[in-house]
N, C-alpha and C. Protein backbone atom coordinates (compact mmCIF):
# COMPACT_ATOMS: atom_id res chain seq x y z
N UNK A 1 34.24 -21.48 -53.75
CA UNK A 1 33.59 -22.31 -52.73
C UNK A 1 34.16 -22.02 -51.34
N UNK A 2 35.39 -21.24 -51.30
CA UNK A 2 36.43 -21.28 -49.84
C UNK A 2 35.21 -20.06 -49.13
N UNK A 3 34.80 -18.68 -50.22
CA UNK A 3 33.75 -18.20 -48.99
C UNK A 3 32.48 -18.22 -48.25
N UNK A 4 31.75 -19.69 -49.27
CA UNK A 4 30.62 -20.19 -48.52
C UNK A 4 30.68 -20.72 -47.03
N UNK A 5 31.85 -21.71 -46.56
CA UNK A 5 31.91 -21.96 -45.26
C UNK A 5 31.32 -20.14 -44.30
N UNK A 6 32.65 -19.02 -44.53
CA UNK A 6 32.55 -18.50 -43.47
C UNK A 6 31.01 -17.37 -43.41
N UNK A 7 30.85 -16.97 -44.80
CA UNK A 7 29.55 -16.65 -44.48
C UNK A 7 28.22 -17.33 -43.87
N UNK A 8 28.26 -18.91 -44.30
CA UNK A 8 27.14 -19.38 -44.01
C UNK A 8 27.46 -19.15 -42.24
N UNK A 9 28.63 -19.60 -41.65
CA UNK A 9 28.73 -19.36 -40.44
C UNK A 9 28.04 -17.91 -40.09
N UNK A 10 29.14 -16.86 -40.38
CA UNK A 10 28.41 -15.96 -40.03
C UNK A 10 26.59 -15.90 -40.26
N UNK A 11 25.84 -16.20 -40.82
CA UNK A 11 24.52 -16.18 -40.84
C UNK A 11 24.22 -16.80 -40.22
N UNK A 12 24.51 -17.71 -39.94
CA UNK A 12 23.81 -18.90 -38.02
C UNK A 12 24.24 -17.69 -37.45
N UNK A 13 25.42 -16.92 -37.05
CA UNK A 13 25.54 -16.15 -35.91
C UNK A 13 24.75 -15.00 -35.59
N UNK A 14 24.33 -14.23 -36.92
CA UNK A 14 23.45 -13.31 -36.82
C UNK A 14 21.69 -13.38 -36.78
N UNK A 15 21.22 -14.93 -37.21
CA UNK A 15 20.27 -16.05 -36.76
C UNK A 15 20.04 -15.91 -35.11
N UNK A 16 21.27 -16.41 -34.39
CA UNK A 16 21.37 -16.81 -33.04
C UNK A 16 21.21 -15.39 -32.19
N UNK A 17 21.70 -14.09 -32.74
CA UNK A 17 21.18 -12.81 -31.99
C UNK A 17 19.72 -12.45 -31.98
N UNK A 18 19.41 -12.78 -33.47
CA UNK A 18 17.95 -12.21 -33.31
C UNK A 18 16.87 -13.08 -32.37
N UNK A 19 17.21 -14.53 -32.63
CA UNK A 19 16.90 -15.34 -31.47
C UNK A 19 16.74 -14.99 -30.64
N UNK A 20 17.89 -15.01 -29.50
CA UNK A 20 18.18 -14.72 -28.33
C UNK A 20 17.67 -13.34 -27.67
N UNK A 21 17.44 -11.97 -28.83
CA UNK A 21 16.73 -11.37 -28.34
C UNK A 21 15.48 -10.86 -27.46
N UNK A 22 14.48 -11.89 -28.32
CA UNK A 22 13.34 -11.54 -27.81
C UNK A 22 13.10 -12.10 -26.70
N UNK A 23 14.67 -13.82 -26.50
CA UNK A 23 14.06 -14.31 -25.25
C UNK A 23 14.11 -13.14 -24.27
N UNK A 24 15.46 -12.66 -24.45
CA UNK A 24 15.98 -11.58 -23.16
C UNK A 24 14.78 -10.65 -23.04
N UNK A 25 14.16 -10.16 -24.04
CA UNK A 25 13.18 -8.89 -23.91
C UNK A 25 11.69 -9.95 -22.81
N UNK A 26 11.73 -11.18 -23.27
CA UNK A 26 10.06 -11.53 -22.23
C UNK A 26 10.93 -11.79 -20.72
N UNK A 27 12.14 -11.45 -20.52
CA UNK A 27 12.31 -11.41 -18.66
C UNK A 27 11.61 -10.13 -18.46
N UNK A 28 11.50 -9.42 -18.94
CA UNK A 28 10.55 -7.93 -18.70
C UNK A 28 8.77 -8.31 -18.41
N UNK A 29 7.97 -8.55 -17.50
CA UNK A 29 6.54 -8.90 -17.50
C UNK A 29 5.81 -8.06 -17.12
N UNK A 30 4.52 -8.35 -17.33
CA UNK A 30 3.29 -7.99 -16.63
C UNK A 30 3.24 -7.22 -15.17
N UNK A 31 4.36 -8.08 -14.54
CA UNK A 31 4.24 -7.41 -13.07
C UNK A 31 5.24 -6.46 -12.87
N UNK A 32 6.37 -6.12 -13.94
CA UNK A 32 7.67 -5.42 -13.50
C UNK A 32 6.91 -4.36 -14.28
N UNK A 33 5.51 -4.38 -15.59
CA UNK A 33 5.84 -2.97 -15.99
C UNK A 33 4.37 -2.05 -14.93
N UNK A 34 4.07 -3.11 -13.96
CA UNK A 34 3.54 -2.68 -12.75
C UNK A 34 4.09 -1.88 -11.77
N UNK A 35 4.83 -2.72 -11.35
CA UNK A 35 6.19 -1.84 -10.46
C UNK A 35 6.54 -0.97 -10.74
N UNK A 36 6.74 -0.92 -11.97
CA UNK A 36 7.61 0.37 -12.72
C UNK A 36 6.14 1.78 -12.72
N UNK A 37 5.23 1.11 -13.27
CA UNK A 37 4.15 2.25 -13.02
C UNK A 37 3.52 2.71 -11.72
N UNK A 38 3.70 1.84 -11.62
CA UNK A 38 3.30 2.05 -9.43
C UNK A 38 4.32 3.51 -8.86
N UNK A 39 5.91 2.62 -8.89
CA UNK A 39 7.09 3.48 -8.39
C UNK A 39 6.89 5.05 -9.17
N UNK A 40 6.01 5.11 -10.91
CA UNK A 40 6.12 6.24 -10.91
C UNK A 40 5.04 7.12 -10.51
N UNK A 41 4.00 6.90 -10.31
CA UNK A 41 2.54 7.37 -10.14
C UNK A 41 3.10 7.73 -8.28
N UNK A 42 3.37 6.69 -7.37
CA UNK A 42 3.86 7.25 -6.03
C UNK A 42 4.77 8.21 -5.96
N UNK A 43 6.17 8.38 -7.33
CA UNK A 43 6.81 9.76 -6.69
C UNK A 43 6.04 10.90 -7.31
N UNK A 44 5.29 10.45 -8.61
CA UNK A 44 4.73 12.05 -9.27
C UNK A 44 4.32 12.58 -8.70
N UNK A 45 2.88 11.82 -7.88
CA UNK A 45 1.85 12.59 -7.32
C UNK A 45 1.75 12.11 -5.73
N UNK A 46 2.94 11.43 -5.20
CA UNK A 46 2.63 11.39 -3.98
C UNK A 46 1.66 10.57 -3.06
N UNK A 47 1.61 9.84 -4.24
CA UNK A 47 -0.22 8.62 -3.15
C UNK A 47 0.62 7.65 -3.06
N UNK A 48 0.56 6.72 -1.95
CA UNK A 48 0.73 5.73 -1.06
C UNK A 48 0.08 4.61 -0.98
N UNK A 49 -1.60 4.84 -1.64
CA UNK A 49 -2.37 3.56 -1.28
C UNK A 49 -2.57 3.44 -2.96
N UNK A 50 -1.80 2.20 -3.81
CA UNK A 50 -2.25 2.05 -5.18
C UNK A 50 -3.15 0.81 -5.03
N UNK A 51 -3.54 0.03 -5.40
CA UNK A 51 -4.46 -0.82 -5.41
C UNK A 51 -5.31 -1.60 -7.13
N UNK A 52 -5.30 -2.97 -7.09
CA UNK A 52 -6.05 -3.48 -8.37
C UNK A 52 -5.28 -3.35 -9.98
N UNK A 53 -4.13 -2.90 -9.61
CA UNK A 53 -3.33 -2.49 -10.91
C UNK A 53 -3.23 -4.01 -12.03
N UNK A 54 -3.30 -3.90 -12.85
CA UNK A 54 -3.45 -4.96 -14.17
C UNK A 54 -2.93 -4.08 -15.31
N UNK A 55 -2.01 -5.21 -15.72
CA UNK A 55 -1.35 -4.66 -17.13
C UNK A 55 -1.65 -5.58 -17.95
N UNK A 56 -1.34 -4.56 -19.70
CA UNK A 56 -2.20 -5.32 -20.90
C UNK A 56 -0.56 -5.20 -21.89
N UNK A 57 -0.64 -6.58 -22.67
CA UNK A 57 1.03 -6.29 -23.16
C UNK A 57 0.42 -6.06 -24.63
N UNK A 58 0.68 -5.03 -25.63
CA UNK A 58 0.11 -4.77 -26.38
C UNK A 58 1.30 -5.37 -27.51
N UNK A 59 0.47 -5.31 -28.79
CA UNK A 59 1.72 -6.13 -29.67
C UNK A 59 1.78 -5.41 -30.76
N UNK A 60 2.03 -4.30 -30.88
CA UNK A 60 2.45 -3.39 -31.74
C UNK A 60 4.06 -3.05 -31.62
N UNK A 61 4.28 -3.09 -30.84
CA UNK A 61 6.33 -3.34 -30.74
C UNK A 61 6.61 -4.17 -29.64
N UNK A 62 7.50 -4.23 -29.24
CA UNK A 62 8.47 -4.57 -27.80
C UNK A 62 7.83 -4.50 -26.99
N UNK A 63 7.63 -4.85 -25.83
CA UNK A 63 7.83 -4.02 -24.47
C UNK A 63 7.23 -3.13 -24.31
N UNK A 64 5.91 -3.29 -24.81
CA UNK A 64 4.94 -2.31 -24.62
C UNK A 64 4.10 -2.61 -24.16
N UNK A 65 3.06 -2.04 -22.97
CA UNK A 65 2.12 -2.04 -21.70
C UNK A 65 1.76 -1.03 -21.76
N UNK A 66 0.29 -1.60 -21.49
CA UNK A 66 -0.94 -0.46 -20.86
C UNK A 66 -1.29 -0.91 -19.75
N UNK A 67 -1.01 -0.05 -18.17
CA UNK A 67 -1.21 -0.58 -17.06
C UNK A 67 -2.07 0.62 -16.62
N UNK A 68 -3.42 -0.24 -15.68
CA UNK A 68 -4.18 0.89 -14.90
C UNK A 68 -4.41 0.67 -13.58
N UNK A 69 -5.03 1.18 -12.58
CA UNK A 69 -5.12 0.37 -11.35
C UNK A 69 -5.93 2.01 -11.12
N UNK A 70 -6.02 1.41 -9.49
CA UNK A 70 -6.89 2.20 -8.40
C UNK A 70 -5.57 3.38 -7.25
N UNK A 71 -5.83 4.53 -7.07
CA UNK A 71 -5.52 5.32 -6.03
C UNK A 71 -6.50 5.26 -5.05
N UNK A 72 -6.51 5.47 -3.71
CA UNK A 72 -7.31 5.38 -2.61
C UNK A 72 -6.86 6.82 -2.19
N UNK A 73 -7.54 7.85 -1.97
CA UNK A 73 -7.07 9.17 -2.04
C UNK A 73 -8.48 9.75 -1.08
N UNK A 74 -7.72 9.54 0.45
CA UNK A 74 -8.83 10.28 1.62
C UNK A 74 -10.05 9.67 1.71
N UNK A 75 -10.19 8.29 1.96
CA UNK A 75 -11.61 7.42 1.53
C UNK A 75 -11.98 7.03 0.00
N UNK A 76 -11.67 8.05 -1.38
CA UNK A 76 -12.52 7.48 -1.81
C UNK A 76 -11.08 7.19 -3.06
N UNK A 77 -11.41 6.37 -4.37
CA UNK A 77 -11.11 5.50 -5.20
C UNK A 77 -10.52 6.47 -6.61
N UNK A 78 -9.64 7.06 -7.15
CA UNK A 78 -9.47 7.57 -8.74
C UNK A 78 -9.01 6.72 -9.36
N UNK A 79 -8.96 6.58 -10.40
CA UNK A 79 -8.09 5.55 -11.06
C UNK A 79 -7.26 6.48 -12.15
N UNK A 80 -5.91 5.52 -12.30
CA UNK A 80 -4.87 6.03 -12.55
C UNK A 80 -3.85 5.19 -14.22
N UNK A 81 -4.05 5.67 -15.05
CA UNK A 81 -3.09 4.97 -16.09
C UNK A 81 -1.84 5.10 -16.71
N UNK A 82 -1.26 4.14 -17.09
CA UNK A 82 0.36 4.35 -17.50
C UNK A 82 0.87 3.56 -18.70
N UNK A 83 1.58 3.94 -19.23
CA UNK A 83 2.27 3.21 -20.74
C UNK A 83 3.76 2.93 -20.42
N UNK A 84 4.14 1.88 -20.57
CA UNK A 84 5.91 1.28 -20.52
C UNK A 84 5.92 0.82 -22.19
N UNK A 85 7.37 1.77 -22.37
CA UNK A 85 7.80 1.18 -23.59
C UNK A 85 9.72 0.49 -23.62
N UNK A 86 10.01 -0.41 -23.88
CA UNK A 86 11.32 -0.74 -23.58
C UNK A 86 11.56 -0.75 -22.47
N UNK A 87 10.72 -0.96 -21.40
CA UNK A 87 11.15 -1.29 -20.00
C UNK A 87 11.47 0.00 -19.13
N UNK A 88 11.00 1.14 -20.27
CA UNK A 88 10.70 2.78 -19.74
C UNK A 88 9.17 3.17 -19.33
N UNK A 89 8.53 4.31 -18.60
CA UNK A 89 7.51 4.74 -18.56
C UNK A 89 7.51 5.87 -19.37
N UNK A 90 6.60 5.71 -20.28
CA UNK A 90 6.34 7.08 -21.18
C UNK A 90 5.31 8.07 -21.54
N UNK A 91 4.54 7.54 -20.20
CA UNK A 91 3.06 8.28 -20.00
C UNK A 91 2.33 7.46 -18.74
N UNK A 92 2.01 8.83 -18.13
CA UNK A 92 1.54 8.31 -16.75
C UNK A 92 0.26 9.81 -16.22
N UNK A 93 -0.74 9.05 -16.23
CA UNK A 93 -2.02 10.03 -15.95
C UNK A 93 -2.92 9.51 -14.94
N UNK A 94 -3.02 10.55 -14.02
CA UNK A 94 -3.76 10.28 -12.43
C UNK A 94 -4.61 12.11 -12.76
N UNK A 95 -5.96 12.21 -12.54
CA UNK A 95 -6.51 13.41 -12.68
C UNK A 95 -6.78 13.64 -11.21
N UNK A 96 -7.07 12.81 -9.53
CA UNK A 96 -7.98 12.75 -8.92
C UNK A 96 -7.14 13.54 -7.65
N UNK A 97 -7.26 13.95 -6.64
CA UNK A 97 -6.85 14.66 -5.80
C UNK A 97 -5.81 14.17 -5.04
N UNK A 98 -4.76 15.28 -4.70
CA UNK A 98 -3.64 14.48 -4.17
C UNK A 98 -3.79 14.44 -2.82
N UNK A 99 -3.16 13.49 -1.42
CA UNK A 99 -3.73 13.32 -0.38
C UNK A 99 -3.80 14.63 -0.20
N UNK A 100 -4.69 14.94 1.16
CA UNK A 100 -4.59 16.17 2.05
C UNK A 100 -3.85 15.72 3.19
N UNK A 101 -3.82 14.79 4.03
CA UNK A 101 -3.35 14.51 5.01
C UNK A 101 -1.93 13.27 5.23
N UNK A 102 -1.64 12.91 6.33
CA UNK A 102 -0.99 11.78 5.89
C UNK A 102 -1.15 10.92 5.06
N UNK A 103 0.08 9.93 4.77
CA UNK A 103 -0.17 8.57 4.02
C UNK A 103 -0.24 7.38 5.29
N UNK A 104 -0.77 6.20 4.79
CA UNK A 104 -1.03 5.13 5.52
C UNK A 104 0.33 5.33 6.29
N UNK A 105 1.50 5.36 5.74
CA UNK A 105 2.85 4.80 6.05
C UNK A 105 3.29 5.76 7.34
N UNK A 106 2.81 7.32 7.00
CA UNK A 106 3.22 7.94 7.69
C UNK A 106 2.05 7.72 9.47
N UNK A 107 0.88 7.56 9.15
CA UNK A 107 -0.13 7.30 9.90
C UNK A 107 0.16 5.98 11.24
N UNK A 108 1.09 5.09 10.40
CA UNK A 108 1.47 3.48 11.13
C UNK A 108 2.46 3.90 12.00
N UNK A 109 3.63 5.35 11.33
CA UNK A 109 5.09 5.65 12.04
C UNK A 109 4.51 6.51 13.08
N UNK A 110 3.45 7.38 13.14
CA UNK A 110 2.77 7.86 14.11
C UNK A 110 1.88 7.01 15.40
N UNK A 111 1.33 6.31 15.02
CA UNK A 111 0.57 5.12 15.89
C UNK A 111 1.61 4.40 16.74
N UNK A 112 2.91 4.44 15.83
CA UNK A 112 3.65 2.93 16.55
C UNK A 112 4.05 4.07 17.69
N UNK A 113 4.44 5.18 17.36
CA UNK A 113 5.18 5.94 18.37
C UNK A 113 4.63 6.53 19.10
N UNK A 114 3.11 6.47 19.31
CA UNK A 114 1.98 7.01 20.36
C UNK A 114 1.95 5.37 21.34
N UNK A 115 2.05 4.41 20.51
CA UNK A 115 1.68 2.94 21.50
C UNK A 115 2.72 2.91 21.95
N UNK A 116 4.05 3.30 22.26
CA UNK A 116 5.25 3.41 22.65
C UNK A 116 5.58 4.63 23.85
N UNK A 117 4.63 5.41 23.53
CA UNK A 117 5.05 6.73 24.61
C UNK A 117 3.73 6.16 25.44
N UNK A 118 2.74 5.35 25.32
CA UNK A 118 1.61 5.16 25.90
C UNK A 118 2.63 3.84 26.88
N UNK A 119 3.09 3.48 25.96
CA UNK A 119 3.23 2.10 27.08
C UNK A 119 4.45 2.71 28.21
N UNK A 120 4.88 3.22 27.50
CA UNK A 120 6.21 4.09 28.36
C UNK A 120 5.53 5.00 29.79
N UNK A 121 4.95 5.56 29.26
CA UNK A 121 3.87 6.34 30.13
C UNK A 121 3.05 5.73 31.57
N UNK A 122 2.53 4.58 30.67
CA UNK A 122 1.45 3.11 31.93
C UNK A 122 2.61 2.59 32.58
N UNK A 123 4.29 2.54 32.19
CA UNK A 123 5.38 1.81 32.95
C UNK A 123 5.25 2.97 34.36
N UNK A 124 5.60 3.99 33.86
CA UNK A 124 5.68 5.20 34.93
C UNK A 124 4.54 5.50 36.17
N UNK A 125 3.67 4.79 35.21
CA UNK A 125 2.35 5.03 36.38
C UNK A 125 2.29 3.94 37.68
N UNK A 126 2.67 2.60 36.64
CA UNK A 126 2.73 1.83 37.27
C UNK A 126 4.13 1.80 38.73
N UNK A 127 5.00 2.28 38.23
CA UNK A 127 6.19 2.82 39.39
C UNK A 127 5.34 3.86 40.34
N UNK A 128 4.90 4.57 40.09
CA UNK A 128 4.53 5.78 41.35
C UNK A 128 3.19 5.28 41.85
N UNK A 129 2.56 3.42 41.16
CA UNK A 129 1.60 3.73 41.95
C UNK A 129 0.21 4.23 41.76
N UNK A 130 0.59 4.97 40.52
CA UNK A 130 -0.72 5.59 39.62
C UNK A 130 -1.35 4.53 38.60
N UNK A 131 -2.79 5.03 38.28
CA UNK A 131 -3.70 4.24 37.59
C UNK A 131 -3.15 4.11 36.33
N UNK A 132 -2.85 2.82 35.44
CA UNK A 132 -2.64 3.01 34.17
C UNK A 132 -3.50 3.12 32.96
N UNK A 133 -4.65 3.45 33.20
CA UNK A 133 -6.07 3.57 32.49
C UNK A 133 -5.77 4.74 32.15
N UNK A 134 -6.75 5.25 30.69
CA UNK A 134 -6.69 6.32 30.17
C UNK A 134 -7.56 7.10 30.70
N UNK A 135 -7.14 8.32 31.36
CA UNK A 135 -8.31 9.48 31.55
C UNK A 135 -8.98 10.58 30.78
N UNK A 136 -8.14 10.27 29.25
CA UNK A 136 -8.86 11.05 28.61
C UNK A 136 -10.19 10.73 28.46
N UNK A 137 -11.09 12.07 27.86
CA UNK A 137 -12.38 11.73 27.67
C UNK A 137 -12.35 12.44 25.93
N UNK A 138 -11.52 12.62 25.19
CA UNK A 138 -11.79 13.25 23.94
C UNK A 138 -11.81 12.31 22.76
N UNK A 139 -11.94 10.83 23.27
CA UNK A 139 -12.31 9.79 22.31
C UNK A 139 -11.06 9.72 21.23
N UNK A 140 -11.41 8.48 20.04
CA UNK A 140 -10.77 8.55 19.34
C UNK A 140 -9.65 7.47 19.55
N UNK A 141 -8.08 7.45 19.03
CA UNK A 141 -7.49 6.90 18.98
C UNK A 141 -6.68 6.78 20.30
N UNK A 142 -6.79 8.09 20.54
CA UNK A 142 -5.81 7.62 21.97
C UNK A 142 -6.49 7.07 22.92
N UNK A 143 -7.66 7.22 22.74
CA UNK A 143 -8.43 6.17 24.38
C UNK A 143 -8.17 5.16 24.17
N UNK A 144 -7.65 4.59 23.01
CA UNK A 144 -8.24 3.13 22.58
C UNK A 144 -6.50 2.39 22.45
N UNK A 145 -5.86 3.01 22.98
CA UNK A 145 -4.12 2.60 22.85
C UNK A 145 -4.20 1.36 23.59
N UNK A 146 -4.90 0.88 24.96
CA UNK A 146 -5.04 -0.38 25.98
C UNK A 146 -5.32 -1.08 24.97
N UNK A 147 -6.40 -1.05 23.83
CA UNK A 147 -6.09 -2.48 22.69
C UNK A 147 -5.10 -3.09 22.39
N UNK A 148 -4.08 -2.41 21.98
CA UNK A 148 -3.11 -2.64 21.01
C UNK A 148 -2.48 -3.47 21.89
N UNK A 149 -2.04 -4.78 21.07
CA UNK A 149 -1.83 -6.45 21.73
C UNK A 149 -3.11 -7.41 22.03
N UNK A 150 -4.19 -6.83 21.73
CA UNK A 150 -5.08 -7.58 22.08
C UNK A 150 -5.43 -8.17 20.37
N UNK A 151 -5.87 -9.97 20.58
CA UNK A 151 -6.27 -10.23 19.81
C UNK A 151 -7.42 -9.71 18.69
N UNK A 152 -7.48 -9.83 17.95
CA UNK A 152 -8.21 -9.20 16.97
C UNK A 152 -9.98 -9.76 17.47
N UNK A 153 -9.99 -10.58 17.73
CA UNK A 153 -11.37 -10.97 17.88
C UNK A 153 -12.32 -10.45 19.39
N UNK A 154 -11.10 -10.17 19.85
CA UNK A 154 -11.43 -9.87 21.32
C UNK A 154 -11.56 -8.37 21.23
N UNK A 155 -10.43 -7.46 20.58
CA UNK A 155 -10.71 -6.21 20.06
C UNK A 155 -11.60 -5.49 19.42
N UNK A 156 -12.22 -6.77 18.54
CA UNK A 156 -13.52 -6.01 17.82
C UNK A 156 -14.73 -5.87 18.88
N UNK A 157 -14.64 -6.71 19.79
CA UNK A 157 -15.88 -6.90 20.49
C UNK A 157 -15.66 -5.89 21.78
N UNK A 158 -14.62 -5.39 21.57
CA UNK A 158 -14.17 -4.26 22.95
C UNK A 158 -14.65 -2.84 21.92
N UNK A 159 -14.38 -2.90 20.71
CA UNK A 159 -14.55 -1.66 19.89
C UNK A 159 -16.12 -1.70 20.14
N UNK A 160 -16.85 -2.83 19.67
CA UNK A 160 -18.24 -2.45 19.97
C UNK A 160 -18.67 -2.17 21.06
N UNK A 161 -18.47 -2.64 21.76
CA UNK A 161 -19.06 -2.28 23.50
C UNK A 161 -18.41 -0.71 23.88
N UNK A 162 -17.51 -0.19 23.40
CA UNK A 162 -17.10 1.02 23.34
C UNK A 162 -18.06 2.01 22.32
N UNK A 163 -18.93 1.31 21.58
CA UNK A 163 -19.93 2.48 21.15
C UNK A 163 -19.52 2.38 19.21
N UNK A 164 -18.33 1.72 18.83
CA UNK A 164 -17.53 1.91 17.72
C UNK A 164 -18.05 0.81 16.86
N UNK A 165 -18.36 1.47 15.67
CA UNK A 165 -19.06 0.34 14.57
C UNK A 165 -18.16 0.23 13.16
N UNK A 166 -18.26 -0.76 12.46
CA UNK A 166 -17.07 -1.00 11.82
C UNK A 166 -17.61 -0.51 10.24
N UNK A 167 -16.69 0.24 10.00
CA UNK A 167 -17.00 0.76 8.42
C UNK A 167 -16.23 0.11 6.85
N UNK A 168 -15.27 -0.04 7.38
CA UNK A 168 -14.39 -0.51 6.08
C UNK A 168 -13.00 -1.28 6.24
N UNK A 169 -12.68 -2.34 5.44
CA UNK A 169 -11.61 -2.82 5.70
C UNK A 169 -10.73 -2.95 4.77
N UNK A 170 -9.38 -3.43 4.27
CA UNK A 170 -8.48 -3.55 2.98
C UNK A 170 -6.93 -4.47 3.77
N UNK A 171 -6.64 -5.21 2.63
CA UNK A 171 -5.51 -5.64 3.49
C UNK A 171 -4.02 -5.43 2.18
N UNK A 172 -3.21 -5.62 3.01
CA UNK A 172 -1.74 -5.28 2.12
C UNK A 172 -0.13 -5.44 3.31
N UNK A 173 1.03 -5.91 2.34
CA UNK A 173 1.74 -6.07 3.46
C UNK A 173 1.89 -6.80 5.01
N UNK A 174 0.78 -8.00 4.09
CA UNK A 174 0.96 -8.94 5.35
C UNK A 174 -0.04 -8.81 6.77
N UNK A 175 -0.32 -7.48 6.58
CA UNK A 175 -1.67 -6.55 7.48
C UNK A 175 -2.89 -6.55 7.41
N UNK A 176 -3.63 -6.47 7.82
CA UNK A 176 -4.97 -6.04 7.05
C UNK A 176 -5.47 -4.36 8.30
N UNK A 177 -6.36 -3.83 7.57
CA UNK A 177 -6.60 -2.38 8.08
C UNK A 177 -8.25 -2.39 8.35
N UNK A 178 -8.57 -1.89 9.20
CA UNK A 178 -10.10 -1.86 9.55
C UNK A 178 -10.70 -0.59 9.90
N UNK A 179 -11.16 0.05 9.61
CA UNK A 179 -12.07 1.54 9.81
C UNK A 179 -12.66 1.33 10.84
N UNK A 180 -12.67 1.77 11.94
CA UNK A 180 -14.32 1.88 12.66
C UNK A 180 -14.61 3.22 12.94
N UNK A 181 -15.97 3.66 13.45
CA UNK A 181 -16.78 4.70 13.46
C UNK A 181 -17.17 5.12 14.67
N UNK A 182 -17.27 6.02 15.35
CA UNK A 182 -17.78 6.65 16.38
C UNK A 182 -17.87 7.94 16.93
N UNK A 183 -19.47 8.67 16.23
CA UNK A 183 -19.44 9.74 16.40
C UNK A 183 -18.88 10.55 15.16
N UNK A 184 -17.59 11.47 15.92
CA UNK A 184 -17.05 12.36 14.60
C UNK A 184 -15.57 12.01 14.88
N UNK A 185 -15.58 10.60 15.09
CA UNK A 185 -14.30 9.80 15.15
C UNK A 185 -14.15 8.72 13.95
N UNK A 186 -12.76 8.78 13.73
CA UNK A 186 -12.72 7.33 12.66
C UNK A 186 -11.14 7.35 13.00
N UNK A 187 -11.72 5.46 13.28
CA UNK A 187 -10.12 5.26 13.22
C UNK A 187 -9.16 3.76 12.84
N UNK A 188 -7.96 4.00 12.56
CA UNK A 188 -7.60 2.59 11.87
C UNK A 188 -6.71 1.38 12.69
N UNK A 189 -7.26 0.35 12.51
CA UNK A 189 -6.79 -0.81 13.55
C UNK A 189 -5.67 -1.34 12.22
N UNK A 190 -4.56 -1.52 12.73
CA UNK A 190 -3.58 -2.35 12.00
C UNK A 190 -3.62 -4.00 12.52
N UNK A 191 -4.08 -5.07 12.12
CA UNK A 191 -3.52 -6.47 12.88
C UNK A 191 -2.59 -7.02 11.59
N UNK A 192 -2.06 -7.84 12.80
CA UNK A 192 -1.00 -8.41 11.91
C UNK A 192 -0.48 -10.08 13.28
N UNK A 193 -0.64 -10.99 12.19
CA UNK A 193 -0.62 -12.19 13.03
C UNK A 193 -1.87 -12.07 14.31
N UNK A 194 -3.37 -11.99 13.76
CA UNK A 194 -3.77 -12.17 14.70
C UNK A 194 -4.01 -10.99 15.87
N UNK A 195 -3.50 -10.51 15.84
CA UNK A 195 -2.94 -9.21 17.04
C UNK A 195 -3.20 -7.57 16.74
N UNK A 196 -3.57 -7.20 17.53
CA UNK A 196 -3.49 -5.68 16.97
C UNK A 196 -2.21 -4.82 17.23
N UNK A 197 -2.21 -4.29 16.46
CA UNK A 197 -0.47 -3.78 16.25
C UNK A 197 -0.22 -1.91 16.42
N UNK A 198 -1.44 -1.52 16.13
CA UNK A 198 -1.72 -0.22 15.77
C UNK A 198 -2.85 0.29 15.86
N UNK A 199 -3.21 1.65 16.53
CA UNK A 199 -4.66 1.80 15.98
C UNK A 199 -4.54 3.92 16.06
N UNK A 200 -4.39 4.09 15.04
CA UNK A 200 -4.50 5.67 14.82
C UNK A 200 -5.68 6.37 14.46
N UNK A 201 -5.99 7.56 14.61
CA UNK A 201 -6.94 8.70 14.30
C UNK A 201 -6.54 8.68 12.62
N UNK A 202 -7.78 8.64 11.49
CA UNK A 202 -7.95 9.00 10.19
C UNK A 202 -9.32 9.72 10.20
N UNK A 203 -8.98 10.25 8.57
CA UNK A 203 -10.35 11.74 8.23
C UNK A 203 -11.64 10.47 8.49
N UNK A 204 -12.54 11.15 7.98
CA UNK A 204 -14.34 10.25 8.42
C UNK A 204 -14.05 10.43 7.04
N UNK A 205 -13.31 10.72 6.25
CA UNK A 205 -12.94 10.13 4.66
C UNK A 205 -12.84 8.63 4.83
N UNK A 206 -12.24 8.14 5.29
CA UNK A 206 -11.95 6.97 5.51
C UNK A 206 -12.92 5.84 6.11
N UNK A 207 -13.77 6.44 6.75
CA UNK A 207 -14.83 6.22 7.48
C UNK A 207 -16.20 5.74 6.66
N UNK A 208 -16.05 6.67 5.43
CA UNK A 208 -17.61 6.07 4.45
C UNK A 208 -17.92 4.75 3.94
């Protein structure tokens, strides 16, 4: 009878692991084996704009997910799928074209630093005296740098009277992004709080 005490103990203890397991395994969710497929689909193949991603927790083992979502790749849409097993990725398939040109991210670090040499530029003019209006005539993003700070509502209605019609919009990061059209121009307005923050040259990919 003296070794019933310590076994029965030991069997609550090996009870209490298997327990405790599976709680630890559901801190792993839906949205981390997102992340995890996102982070790998952006270094494989290099796309920037993922979009609509939804994961499915399948119940054939552990920690297993089928996640798919959307690439935005030069205007138009591929879609992209991935498998997490144990909180690993173990299959990840995108067939659709990789960018040609910048990414959004790189497009925003370009804009901010054109509205910066622009404003730097209108300071200088304004010292010697000179006009701070744009004299280009080759359209596009750089004519349109005097927006940037202007409210969004007041901006759209300056884009139209400028000839520019609005094609497409998407929001992310607190931002939202707006296409407009003009000619064999397309280009992207960043607002954020209201305000316009950005507005760069993109392909007429972007534009459809």
């Amino acid at each position: 009878m003296s070794s019933t005490h310590p076994r029965s103990a030991y069997s609550r203890l090996l009870l209490a692991l298997a327990l405790a397991a599976p709680g630890a395994a559901f801190a792993y969710t839906e949205k981390d084996a997102i992340n995890d497929c996102e982070s790998h689909i952006r270094s494989e193949y290099k796309i920037t704009d993922l979009r609509d991603a939804n994961a499915e927790r399948l119940n054939d083992v552990a920690l297993h997910f089928k996640v798919q979502g959307i690439a935005k790749v030069d205007g138009d849409k591929h879609p992209w799928t991935c498998e997490v097993k144990n909180r690993h990725v173990v299959a990840a398939e995108y067939s659709g074209p990789k960018p040609k040109g910048l990414g959004t991210a790189e497009k925003l670090a370009i804009g901010a630093a054109a509205v910066v040499a622009g404003a730097v530029a209108v300071t200088e003019a304004n010292k010697h005296g000179g006009s701070s209006q744009t004299t280009s005539g080759t359209g596009g993003a750089k004519d349109l740098q005097d927006l940037v700070g202007a409210r969004a509502s007041g901006g759209e209605q300056e884009l139209q009277q400028r000839g520019y019609k609005y094609a497409q919009g998407s929001k992310g990061g607190g931002s939202s992004y707006t296409n407009w059209r003009k000619g064999e121009h397309c280009v992207t307005v960043r607002t954020t709080n209201g305000h316009y923050v950005s507005i760069v040259d993109v392909t007429m990919l972007d534009c459809k």
